[in-house]
Protein backbone atom coordinates (compact mmCIF):
# COMPACT_ATOMS: atom_id res chain seq x y z
CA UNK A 1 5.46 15.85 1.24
CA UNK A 2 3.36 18.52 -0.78
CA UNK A 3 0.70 16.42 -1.24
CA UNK A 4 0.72 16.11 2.48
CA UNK A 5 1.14 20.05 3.07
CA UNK A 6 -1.58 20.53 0.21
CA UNK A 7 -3.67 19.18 2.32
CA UNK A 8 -2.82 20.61 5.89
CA UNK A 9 -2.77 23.99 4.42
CA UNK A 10 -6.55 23.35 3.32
CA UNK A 11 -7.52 22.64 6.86
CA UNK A 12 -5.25 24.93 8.72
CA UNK A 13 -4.27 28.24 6.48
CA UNK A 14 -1.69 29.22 8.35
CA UNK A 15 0.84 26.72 9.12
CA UNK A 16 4.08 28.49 10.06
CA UNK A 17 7.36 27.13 8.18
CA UNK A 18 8.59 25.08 11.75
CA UNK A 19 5.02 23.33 12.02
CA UNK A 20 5.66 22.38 8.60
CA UNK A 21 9.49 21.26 9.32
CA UNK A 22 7.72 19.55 12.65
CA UNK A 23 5.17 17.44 9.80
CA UNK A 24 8.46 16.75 7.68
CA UNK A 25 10.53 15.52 11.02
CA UNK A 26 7.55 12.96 11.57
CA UNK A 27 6.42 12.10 8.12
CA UNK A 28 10.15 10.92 7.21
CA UNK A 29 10.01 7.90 8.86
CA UNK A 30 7.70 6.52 6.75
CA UNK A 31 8.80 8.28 3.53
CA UNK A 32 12.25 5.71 4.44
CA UNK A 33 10.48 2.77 5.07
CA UNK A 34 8.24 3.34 1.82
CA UNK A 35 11.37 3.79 -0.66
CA UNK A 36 13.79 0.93 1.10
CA UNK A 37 10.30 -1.94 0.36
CA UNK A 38 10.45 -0.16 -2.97
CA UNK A 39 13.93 -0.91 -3.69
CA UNK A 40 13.87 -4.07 -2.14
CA UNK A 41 10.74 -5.45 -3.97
CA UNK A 42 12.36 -4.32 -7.30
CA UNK A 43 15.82 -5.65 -6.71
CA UNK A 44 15.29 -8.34 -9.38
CA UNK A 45 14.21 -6.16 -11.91
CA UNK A 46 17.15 -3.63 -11.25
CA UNK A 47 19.44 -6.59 -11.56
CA UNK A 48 18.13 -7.67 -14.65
CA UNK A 49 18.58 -4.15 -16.39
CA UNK A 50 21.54 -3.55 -18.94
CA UNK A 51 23.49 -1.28 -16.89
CA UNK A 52 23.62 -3.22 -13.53
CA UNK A 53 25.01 -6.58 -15.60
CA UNK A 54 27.69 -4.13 -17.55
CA UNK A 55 28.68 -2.51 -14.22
CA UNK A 56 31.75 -3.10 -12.35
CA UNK A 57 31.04 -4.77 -9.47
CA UNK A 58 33.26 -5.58 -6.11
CA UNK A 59 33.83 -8.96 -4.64
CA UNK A 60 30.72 -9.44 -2.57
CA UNK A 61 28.84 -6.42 -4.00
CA UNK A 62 26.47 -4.88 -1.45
CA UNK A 63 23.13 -2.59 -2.09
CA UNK A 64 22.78 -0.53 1.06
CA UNK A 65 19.81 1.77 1.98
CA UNK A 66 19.99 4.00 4.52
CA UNK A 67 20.78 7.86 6.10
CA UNK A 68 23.94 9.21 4.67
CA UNK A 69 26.58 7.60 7.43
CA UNK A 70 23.99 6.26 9.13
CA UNK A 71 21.88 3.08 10.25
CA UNK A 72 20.29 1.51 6.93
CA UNK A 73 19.72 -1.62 5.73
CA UNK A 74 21.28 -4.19 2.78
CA UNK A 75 18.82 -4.47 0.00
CA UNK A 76 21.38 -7.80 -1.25
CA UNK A 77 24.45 -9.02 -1.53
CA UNK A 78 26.05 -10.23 -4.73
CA UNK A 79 28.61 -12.44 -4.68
CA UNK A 80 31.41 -12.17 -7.29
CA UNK A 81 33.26 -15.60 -8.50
């Protein structure tokens, strides 16, 4: 997002703090989008790693991604024998 406002504030110099909130509303979307492929293309890798074998895990273990209580999507789904 600074990058982004870096950038914005070169073209317009004054960008009031709710034109930047209004950037941050739209640019979110994408910011999501970007770090759930992220986590999904390295869910092999974080499976692989140490601490994820050691760990605990549920019956039917679940990664989620997604807004705090809200809509998201699972990553995978482990199942425990």
């Amino acid at each position: 997002m600074e990058t982004v406002m870096i950038g914005l504030r070169k073209k317009y110099p004054r960008i009031w703090r709710y034109e930047e909130e209004a950037v941050r509303r739209i640019c979110i979307e994408y910011y999501y989008a970007a770090v759930c492929q992220l986590c999904f293309d390295l869910a092999g890798e974080i499976m692989e790693t140490e601490a994820f074998q050691k760990a605990v895990k549920a019956e039917n273990f679940t990664a989620f991604f997604g807004r705090y209580q809200g809509e998201g999507e699972i990553l995978w789904r482990i199942k425990e024998k």
